[in-house]
PDB file of N, CA and C in Angstrom:
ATOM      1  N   UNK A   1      40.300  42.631  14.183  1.00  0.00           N
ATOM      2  CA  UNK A   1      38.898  42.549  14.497  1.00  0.00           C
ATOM      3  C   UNK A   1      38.756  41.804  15.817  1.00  0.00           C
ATOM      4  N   UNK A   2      38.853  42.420  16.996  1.00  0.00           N
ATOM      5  CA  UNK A   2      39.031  42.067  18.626  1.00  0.00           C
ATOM      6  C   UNK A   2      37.569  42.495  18.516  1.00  0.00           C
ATOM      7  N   UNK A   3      36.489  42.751  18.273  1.00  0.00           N
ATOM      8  CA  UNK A   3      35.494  43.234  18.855  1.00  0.00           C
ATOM      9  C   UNK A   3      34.438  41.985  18.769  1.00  0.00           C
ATOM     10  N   UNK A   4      34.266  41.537  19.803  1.00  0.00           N
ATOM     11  CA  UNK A   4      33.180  40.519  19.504  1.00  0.00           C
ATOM     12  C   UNK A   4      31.366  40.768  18.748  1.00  0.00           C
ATOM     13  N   UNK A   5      31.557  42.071  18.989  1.00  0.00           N
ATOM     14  CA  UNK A   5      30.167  42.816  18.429  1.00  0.00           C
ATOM     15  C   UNK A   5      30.308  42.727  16.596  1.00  0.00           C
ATOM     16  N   UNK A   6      30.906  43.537  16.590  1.00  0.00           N
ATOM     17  CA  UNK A   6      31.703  43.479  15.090  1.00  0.00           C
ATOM     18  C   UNK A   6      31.954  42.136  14.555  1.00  0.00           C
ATOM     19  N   UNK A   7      32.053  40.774  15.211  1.00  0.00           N
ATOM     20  CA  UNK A   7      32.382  39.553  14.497  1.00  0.00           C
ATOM     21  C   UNK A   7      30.517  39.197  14.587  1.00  0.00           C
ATOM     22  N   UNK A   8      29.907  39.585  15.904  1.00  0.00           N
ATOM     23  CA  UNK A   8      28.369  38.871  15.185  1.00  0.00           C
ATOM     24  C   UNK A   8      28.193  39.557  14.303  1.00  0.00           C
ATOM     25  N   UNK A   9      28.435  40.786  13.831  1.00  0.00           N
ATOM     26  CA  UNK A   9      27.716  41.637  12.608  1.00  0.00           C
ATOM     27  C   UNK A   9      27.944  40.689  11.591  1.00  0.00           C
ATOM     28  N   UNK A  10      29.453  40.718  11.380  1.00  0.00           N
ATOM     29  CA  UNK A  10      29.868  40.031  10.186  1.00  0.00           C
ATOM     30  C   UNK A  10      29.072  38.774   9.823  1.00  0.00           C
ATOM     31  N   UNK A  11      28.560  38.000  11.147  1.00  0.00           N
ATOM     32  CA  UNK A  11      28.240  36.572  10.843  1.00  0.00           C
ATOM     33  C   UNK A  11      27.000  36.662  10.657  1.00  0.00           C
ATOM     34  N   UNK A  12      25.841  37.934  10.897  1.00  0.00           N
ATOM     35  CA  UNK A  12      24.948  37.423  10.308  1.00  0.00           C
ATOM     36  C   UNK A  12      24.819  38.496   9.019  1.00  0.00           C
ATOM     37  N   UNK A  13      25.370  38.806   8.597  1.00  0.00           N
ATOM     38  CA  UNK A  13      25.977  39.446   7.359  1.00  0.00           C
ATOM     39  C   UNK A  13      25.947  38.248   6.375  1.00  0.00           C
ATOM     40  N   UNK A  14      27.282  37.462   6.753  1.00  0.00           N
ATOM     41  CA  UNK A  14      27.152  36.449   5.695  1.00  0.00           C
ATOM     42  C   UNK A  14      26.819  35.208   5.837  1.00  0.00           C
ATOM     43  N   UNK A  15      25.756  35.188   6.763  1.00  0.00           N
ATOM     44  CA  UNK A  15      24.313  34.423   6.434  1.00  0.00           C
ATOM     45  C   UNK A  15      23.167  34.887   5.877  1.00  0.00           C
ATOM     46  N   UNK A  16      22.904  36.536   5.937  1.00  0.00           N
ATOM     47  CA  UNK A  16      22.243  36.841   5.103  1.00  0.00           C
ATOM     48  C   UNK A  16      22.297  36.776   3.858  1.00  0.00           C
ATOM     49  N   UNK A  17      23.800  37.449   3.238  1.00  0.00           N
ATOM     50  CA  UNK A  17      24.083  36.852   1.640  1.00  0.00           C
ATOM     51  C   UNK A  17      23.825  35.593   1.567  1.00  0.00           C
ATOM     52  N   UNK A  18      24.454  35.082   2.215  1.00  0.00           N
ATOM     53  CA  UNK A  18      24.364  33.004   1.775  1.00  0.00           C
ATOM     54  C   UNK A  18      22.714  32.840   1.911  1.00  0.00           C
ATOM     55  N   UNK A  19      21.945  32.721   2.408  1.00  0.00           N
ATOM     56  CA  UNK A  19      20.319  32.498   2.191  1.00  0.00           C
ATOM     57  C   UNK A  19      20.151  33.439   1.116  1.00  0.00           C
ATOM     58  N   UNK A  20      19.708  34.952   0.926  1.00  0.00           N
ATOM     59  CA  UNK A  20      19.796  35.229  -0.119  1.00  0.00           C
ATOM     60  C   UNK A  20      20.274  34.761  -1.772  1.00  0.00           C
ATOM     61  N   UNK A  21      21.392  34.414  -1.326  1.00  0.00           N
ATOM     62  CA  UNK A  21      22.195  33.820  -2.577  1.00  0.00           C
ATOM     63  C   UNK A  21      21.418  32.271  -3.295  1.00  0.00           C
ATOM     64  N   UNK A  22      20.972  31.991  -1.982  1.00  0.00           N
ATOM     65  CA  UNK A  22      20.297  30.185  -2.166  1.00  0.00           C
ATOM     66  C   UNK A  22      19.105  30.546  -2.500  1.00  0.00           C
ATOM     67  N   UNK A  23      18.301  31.986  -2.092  1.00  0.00           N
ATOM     68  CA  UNK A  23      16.859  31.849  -2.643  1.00  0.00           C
ATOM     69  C   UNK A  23      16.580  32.163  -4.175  1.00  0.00           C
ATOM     70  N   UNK A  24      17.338  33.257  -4.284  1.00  0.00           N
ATOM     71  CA  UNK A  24      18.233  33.279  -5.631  1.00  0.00           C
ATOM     72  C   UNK A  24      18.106  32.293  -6.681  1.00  0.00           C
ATOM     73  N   UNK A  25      19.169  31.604  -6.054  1.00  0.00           N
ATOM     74  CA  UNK A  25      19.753  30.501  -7.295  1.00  0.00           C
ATOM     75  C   UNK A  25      18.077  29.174  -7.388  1.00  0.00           C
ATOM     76  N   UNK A  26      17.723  29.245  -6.326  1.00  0.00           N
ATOM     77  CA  UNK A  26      16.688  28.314  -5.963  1.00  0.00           C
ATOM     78  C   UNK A  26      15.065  28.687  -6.809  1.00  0.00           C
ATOM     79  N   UNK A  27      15.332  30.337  -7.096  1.00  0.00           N
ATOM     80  CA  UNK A  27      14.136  30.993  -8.004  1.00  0.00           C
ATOM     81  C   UNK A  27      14.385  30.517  -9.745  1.00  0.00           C
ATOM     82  N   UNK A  28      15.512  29.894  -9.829  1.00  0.00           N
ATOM     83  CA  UNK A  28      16.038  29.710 -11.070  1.00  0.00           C
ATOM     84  C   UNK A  28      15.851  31.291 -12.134  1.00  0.00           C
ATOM     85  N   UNK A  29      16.002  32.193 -11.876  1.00  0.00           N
ATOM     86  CA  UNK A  29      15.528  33.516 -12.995  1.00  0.00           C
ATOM     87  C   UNK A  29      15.946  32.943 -14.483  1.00  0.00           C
ATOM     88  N   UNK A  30      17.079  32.296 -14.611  1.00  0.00           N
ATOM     89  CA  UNK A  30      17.969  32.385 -15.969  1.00  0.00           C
ATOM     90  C   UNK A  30      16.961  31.010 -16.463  1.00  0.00           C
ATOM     91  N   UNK A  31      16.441  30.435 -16.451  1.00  0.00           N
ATOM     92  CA  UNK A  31      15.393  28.931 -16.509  1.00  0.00           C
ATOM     93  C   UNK A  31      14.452  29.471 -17.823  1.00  0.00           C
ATOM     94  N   UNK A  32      15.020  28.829 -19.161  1.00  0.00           N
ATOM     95  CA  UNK A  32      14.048  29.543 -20.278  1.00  0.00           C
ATOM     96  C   UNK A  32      12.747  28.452 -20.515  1.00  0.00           C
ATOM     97  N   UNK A  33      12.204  29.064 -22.006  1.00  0.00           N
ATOM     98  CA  UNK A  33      10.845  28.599 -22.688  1.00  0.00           C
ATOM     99  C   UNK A  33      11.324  26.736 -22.308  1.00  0.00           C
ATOM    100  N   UNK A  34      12.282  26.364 -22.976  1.00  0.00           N
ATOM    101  CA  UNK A  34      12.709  24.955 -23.067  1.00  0.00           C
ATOM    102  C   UNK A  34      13.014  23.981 -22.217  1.00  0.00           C
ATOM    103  N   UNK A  35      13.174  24.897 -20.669  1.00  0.00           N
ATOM    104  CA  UNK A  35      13.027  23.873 -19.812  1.00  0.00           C
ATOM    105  C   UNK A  35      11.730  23.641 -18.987  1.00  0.00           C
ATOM    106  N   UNK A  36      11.004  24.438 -19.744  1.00  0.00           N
ATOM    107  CA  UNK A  36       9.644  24.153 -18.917  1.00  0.00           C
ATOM    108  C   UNK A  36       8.584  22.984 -19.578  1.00  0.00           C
ATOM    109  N   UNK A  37       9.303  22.645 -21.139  1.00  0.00           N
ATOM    110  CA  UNK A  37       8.392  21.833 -21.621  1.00  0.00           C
ATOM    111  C   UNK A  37       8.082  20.236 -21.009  1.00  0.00           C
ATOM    112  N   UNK A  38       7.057  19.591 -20.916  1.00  0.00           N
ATOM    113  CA  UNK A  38       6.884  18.653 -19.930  1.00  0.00           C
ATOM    114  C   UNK A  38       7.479  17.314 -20.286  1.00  0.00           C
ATOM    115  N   UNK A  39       8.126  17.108 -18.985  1.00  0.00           N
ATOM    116  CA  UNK A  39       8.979  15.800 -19.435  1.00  0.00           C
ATOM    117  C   UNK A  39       8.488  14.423 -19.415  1.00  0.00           C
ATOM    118  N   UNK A  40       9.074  13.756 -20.637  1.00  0.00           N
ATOM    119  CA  UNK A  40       8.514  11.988 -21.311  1.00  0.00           C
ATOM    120  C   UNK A  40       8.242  11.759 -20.092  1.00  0.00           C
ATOM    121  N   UNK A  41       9.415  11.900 -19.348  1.00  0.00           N
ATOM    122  CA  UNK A  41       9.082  10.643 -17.988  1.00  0.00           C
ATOM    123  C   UNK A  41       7.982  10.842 -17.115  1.00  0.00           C
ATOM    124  N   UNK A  42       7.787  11.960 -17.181  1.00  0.00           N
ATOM    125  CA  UNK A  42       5.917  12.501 -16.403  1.00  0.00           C
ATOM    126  C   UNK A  42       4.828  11.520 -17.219  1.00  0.00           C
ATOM    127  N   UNK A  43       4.704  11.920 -18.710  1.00  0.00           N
ATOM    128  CA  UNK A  43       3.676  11.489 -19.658  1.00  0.00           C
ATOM    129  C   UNK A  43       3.573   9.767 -19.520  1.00  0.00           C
ATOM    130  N   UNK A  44       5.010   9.156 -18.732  1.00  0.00           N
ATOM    131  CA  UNK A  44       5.264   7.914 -19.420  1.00  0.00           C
ATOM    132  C   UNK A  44       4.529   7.311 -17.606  1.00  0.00           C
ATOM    133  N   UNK A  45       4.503   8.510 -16.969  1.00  0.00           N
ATOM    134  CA  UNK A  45       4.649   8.038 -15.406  1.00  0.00           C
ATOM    135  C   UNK A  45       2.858   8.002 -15.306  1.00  0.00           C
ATOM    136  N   UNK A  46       2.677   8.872 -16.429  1.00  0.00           N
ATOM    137  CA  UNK A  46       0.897   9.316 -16.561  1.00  0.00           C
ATOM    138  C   UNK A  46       0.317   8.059 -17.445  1.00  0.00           C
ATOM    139  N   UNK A  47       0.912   7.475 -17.871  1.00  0.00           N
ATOM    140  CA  UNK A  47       0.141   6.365 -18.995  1.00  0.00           C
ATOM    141  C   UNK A  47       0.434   5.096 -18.006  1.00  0.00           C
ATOM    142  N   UNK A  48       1.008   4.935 -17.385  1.00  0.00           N
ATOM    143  CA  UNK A  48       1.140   4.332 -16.430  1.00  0.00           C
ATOM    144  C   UNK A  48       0.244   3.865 -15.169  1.00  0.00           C
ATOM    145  N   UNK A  49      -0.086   4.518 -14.671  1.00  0.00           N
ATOM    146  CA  UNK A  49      -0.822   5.228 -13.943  1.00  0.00           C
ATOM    147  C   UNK A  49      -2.064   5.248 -14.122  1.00  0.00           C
ATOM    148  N   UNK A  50      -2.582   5.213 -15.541  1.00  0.00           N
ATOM    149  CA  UNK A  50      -3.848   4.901 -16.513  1.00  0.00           C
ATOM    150  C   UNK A  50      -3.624   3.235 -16.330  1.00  0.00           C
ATOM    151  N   UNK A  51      -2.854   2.901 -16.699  1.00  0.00           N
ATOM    152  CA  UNK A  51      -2.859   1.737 -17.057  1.00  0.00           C
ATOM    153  C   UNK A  51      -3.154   0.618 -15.630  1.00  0.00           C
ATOM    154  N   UNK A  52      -2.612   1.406 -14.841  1.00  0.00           N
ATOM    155  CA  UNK A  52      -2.440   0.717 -13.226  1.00  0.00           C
ATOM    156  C   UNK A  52      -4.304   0.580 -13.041  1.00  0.00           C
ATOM    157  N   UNK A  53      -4.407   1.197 -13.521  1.00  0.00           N
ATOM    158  CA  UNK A  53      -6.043   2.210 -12.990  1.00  0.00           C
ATOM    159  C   UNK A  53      -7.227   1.036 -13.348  1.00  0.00           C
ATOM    160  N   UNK A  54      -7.100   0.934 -14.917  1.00  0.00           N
ATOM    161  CA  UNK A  54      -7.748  -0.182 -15.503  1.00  0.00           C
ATOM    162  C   UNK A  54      -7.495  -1.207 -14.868  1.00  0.00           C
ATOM    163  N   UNK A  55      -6.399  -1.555 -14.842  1.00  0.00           N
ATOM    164  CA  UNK A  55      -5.968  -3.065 -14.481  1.00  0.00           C
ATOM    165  C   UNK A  55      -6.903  -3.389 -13.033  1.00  0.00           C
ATOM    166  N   UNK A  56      -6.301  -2.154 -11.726  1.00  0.00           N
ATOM    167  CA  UNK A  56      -6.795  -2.754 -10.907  1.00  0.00           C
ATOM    168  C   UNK A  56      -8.206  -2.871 -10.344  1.00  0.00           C
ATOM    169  N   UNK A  57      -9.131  -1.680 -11.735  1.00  0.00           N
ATOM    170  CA  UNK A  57     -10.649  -2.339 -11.991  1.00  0.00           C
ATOM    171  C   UNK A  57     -10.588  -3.876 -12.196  1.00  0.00           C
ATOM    172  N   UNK A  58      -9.974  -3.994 -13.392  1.00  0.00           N
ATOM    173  CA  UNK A  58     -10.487  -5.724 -13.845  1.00  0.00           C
ATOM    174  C   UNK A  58     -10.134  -6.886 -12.429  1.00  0.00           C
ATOM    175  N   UNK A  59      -8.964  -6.664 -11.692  1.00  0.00           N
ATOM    176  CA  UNK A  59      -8.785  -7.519 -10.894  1.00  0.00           C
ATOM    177  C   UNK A  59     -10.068  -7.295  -9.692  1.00  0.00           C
ATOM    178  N   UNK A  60     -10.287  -6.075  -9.427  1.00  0.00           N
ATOM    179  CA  UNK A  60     -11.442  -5.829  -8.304  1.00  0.00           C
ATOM    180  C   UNK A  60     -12.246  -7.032  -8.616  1.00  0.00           C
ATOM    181  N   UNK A  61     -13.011  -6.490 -10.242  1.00  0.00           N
ATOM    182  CA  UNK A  61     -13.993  -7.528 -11.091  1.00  0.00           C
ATOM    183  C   UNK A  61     -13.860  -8.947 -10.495  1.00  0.00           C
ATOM    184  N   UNK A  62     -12.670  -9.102 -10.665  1.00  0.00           N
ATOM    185  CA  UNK A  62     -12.208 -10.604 -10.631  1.00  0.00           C
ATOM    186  C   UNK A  62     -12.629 -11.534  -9.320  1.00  0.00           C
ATOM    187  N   UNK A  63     -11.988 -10.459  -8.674  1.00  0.00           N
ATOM    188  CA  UNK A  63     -12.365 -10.602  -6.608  1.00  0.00           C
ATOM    189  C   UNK A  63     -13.409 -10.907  -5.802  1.00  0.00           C
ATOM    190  N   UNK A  64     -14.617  -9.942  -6.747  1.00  0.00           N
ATOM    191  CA  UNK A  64     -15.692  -9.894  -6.588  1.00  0.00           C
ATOM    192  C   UNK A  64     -16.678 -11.296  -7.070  1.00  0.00           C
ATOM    193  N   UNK A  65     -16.303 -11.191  -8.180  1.00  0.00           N
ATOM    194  CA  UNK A  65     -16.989 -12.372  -8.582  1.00  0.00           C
ATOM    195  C   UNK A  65     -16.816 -13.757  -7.961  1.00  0.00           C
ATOM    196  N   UNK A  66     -15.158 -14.144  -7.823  1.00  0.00           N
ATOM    197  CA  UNK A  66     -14.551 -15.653  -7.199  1.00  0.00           C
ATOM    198  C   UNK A  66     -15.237 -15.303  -5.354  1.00  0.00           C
ATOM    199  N   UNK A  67     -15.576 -14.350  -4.940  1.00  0.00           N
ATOM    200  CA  UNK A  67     -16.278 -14.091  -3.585  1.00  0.00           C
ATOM    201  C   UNK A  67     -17.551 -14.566  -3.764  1.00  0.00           C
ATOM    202  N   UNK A  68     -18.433 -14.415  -4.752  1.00  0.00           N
ATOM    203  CA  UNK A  68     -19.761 -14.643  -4.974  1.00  0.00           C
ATOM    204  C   UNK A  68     -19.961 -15.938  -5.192  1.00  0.00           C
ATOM    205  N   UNK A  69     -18.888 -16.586  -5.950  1.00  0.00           N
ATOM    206  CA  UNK A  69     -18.965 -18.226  -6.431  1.00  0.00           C
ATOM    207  C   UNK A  69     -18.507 -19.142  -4.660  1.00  0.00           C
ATOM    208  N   UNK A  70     -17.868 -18.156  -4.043  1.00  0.00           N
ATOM    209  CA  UNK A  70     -17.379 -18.886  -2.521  1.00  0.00           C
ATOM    210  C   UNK A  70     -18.509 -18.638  -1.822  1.00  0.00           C
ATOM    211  N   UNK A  71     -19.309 -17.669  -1.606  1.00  0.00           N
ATOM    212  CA  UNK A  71     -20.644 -17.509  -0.617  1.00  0.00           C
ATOM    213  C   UNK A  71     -21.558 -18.341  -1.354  1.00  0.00           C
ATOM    214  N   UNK A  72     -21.613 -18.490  -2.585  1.00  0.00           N
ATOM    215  CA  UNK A  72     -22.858 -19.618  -2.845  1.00  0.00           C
ATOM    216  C   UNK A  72     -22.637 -21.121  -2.501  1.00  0.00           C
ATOM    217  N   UNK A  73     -21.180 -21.128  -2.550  1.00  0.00           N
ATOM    218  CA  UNK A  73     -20.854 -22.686  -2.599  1.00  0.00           C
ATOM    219  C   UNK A  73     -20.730 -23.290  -0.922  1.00  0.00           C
ATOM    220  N   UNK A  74     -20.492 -21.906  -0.156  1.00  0.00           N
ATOM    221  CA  UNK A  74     -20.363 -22.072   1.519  1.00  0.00           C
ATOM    222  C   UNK A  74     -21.872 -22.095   1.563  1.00  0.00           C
ATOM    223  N   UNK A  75     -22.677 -21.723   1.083  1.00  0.00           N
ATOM    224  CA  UNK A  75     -24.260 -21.917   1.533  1.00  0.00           C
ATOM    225  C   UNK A  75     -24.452 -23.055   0.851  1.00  0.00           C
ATOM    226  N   UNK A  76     -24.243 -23.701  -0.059  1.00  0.00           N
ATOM    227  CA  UNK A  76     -24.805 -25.074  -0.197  1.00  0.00           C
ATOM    228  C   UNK A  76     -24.344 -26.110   0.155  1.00  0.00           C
ATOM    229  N   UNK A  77     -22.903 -25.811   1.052  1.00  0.00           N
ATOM    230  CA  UNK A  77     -22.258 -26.463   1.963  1.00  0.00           C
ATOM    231  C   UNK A  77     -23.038 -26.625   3.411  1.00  0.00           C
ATOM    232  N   UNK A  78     -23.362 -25.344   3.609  1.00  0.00           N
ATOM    233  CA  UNK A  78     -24.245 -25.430   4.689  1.00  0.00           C
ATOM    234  C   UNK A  78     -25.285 -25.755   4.823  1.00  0.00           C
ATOM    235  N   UNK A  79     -26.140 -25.918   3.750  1.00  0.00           N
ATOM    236  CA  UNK A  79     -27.448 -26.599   3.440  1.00  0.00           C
ATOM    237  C   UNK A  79     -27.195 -27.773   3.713  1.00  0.00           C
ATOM    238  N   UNK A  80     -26.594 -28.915   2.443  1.00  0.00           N
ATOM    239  CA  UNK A  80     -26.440 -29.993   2.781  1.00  0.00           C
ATOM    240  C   UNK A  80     -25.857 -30.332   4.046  1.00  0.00           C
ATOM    241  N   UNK A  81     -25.051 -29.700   5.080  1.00  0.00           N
ATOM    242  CA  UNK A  81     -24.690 -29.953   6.324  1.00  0.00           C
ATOM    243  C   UNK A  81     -25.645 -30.043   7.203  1.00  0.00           C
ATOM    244  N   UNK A  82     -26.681 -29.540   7.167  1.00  0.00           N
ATOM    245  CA  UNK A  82     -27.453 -29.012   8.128  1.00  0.00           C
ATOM    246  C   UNK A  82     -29.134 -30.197   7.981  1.00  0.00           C
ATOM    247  N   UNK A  83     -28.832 -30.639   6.058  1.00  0.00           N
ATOM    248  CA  UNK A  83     -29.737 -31.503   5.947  1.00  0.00           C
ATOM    249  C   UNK A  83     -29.006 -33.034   6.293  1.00  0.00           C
ATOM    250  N   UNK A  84     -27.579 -33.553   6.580  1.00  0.00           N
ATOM    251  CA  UNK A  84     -27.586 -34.252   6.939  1.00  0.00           C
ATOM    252  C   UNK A  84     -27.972 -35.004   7.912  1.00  0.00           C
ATOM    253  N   UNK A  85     -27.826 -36.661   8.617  1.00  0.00           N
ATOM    254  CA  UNK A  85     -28.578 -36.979   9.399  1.00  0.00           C
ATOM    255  C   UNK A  85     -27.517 -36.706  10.609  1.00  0.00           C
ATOM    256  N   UNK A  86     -27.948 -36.565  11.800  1.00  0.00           N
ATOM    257  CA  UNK A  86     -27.643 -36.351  13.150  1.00  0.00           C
ATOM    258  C   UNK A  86     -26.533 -37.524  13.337  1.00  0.00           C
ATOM    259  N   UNK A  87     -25.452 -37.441  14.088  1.00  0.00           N
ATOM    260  CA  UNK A  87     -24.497 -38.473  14.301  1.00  0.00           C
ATOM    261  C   UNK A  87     -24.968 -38.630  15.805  1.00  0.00           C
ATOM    262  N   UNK A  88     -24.549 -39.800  16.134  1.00  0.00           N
ATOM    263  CA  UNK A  88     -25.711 -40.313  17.424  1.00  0.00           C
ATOM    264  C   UNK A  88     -24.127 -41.293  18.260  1.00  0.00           C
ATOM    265  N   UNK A  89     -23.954 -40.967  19.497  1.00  0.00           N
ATOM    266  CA  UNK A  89     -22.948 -41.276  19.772  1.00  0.00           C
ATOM    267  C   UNK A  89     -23.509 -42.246  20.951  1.00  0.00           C
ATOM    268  N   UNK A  90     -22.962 -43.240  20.985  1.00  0.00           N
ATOM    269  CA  UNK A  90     -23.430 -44.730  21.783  1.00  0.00           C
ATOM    270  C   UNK A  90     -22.120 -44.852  22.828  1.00  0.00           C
ATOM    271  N   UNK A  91     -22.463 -44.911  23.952  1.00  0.00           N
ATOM    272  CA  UNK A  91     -21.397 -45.633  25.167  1.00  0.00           C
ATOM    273  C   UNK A  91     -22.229 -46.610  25.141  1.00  0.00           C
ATOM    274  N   UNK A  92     -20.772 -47.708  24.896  1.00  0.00           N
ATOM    275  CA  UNK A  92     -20.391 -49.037  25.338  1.00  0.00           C
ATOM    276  C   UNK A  92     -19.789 -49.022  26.594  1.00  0.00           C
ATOM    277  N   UNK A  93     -20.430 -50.653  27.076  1.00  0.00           N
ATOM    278  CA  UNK A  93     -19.601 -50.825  28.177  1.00  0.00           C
ATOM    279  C   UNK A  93     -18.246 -51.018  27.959  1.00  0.00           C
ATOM    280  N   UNK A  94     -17.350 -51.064  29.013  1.00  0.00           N
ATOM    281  CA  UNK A  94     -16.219 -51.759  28.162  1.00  0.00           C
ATOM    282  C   UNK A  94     -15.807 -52.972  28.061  1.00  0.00           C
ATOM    283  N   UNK A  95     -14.584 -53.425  26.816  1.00  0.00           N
ATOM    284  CA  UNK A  95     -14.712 -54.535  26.558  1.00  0.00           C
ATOM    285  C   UNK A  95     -13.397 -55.574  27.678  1.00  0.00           C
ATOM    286  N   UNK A  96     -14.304 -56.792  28.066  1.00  0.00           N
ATOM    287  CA  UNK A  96     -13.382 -57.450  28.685  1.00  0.00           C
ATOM    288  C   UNK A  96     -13.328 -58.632  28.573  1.00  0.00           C
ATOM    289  N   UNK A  97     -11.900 -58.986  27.813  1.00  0.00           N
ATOM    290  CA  UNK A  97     -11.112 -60.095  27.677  1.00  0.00           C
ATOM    291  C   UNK A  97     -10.757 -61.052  28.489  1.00  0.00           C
ATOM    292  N   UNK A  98     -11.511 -62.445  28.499  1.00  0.00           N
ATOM    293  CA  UNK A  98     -11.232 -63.438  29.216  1.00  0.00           C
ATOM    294  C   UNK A  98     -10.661 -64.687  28.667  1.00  0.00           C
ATOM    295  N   UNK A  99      -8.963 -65.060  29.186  1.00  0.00           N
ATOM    296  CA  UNK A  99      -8.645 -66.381  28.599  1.00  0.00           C
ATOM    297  C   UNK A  99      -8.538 -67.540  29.345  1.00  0.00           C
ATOM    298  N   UNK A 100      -9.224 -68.346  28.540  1.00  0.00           N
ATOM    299  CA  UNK A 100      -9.387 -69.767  29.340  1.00  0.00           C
ATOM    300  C   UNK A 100      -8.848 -70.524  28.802  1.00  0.00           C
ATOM    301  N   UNK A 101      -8.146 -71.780  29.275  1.00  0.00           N
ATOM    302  CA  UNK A 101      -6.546 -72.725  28.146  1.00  0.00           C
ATOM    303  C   UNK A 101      -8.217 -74.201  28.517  1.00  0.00           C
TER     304      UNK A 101
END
């Protein structure tokens, strides 16, 4: 087989079988009633998943609320801040030390 024409035939020859062969095996035909029934680990991945669901309602809950107890308590922080009295800042001269024996 000197013919370089004749060796591409061949090669996409058996790349056609080989893809063929993979779409094939990849369609599963021979795949019965019993392997289609749905697997624990889905159902277990699905209750899960439920469970994630609830939970991260109640924590939202949680978030929400400790936010509401912080904005009331920063506003009555700021109230009383705002009703305190004015700090009033005084320059002194400065002080000077004289020793006499």
């Amino acid at each position: 087989m000197t013919s370089h024409v004749a060796r591409l035939y061949a090669l996409a020859l058996a790349l056609l079988v080989f893809f063929l062969t993979w779409a094939a095996v990849a369609a599963r035909p021979w795949a019965t009633a019993a392997a289609s029934r749905p697997d624990p680990r889905l159902a277990a991945l699905a209750a899960r998943e439920q469970r994630l669901r609830q939970e991260s309602v109640a924590v939202q809950r949680i978030v929400q609320h400790r936010w509401a107890v912080y904005r009331m308590k920063l506003h009555a922080q700021r109230v009383a801040a705002a009703a305190a009295p004015q700090v009033r800042v005084v320059n002194l001269p400065p002080l000077t030390i004289t020793r006499s024996s």
